[in-house]
C-alpha atoms as a PDB file:
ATOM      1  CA  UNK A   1       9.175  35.965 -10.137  1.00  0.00           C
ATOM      2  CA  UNK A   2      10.933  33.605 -12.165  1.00  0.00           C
ATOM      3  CA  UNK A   3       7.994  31.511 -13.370  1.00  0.00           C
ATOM      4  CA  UNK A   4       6.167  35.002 -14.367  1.00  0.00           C
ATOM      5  CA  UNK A   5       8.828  35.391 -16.955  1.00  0.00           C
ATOM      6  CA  UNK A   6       8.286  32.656 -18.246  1.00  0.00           C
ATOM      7  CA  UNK A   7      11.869  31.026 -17.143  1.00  0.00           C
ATOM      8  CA  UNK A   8      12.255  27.701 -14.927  1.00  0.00           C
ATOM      9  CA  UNK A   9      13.670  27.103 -12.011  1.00  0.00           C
ATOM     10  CA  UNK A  10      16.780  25.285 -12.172  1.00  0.00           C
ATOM     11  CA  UNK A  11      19.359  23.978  -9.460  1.00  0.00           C
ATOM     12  CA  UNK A  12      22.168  26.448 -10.323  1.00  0.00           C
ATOM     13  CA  UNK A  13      19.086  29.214  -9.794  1.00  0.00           C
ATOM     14  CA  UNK A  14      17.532  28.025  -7.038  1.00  0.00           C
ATOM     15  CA  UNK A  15      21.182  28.150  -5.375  1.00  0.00           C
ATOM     16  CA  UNK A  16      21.901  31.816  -6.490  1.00  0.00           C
ATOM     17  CA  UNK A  17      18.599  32.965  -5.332  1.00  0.00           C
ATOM     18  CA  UNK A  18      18.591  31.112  -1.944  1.00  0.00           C
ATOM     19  CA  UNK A  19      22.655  32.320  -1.527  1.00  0.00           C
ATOM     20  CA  UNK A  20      21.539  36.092  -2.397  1.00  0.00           C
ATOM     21  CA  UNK A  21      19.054  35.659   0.427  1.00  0.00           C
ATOM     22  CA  UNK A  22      20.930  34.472   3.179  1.00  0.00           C
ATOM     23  CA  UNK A  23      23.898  36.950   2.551  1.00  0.00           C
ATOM     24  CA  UNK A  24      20.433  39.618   2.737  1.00  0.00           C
ATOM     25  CA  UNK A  25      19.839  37.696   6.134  1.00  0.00           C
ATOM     26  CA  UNK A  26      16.337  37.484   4.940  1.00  0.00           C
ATOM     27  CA  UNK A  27      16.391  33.674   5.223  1.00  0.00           C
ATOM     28  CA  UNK A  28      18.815  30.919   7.597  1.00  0.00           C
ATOM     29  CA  UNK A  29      21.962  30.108   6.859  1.00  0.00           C
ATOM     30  CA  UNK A  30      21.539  26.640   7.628  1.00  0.00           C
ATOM     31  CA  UNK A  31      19.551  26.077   4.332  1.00  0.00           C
ATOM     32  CA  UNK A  32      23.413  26.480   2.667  1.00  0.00           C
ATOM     33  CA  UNK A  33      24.424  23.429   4.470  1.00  0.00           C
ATOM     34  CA  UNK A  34      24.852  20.089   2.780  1.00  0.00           C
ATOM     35  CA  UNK A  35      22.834  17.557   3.200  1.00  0.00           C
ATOM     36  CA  UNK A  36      24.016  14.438   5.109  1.00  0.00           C
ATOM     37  CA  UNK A  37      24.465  11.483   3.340  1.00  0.00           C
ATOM     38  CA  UNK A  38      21.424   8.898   3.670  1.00  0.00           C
ATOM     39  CA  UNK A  39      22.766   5.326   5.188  1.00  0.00           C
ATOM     40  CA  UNK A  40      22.628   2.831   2.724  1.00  0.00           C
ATOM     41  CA  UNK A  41      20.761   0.794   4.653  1.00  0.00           C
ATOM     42  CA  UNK A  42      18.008   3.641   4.808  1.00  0.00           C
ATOM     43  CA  UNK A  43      17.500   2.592   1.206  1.00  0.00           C
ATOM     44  CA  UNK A  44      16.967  -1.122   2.405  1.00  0.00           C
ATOM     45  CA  UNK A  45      14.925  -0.289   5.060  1.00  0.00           C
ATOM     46  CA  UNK A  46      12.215   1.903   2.874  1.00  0.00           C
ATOM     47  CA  UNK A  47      12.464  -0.489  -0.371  1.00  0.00           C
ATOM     48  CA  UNK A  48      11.490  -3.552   1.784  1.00  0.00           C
ATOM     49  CA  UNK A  49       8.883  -1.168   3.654  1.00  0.00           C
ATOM     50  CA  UNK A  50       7.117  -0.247  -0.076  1.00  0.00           C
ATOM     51  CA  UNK A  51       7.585  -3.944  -0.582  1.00  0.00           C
ATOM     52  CA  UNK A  52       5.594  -4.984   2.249  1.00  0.00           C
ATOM     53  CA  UNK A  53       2.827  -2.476   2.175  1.00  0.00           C
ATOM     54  CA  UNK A  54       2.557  -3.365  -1.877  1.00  0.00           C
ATOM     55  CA  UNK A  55       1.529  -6.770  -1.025  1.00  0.00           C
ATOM     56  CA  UNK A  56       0.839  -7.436   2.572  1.00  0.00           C
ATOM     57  CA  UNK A  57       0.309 -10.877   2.270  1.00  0.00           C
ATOM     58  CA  UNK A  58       4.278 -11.501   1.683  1.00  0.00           C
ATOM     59  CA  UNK A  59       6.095 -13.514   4.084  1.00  0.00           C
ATOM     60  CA  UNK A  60       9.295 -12.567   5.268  1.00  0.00           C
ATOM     61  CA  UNK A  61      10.932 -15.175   2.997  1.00  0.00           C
ATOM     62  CA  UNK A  62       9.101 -13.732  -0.050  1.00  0.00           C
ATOM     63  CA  UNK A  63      10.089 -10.319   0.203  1.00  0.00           C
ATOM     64  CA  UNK A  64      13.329 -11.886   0.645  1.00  0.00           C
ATOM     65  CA  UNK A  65      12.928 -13.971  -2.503  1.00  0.00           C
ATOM     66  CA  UNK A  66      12.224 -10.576  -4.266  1.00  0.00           C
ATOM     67  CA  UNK A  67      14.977  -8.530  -3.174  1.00  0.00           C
ATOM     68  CA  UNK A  68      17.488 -11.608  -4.561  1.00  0.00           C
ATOM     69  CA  UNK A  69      15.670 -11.441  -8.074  1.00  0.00           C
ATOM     70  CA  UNK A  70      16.171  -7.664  -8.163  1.00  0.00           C
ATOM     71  CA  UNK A  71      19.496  -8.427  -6.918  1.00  0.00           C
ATOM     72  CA  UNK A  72      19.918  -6.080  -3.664  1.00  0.00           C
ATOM     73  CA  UNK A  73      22.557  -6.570  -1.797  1.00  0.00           C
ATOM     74  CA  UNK A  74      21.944  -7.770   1.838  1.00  0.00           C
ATOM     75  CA  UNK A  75      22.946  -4.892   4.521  1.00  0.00           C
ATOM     76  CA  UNK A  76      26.314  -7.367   4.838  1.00  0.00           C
ATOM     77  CA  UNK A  77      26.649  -7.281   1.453  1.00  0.00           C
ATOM     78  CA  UNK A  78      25.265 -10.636   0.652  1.00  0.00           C
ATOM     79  CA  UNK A  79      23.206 -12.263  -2.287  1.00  0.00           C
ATOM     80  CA  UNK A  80      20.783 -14.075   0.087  1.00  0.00           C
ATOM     81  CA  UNK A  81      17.986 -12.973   2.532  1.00  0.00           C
ATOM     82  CA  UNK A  82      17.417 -14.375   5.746  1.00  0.00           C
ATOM     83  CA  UNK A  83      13.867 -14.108   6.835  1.00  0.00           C
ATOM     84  CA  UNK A  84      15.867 -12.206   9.975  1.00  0.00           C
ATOM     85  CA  UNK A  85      17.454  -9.542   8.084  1.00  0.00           C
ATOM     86  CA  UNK A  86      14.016  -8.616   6.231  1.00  0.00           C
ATOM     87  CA  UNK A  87      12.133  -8.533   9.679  1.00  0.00           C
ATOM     88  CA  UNK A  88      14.980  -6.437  11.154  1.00  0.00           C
ATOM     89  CA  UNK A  89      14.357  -4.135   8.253  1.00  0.00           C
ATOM     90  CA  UNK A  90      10.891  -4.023   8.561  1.00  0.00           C
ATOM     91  CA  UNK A  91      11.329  -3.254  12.448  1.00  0.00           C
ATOM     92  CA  UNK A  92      13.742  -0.522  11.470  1.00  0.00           C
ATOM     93  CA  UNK A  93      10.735   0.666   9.116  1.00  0.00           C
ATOM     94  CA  UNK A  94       8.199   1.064  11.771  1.00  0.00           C
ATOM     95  CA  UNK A  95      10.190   2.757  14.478  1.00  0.00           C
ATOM     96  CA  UNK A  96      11.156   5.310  11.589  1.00  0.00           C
ATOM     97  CA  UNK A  97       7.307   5.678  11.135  1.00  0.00           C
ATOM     98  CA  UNK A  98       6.649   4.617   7.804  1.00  0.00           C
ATOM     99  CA  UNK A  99       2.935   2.978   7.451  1.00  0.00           C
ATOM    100  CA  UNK A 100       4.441  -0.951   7.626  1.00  0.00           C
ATOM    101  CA  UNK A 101       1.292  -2.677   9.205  1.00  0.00           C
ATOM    102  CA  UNK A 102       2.197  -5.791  12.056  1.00  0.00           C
ATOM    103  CA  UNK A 103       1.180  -8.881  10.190  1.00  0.00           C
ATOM    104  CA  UNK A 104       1.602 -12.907  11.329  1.00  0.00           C
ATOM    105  CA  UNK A 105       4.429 -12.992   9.222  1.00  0.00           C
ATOM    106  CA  UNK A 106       6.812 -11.020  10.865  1.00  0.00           C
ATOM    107  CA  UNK A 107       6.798 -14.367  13.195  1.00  0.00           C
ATOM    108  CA  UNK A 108      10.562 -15.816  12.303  1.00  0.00           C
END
């Protein structure tokens, strides 16, 4: 409808539109809900998994290597990675299933 006309979509829109359609009852009122807030250490957990499938031949002491020069905080709040915390990560990445392959590495 919108895109016909030659307008965008925008948030403010999309809000409007999805609002108008609920109070209609033509769609569920749940999609009015906020969104919970992601854990920060979901954020951890999927940049060490994108980490590990970039270059699979990373030990756990690399990846930890590259998360201090990017300077990411451990989960504690740290400056240095344990070769622990990124395999607990990378645990927490699989039984979430994101593609993180099993590798000799993740031997501590």
């Amino acid at each position: 409808m919108l895109a016909e006309s030659g307008q965008l979509w925008t948030v403010a829109r999309l809000r409007r539109a999805v609002g108008k359609l609920v109070s209609q009852r033509m769609a569920d009122p749940a999609l009015l809900r906020p969104v919970p807030c992601k854990n920060p250490e979901d954020h951890l957990m999927t940049l060490i998994a994108g980490i590990a499938m970039t270059d699979p031949s990373l030990s756990l002491r690399n990846i930890g290597a590259q998360l201090e020069r990017i300077r990411e905080r451990t989960p504690r709040g740290g400056s240095i990675w344990s070769a622990s915390s990124v395999k607990k990560q990378l645990d927490r990445a699989r039984k979430a299933g994101l593609a993180v392959p099993m590798s000799p590495r993740d031997v501590v």
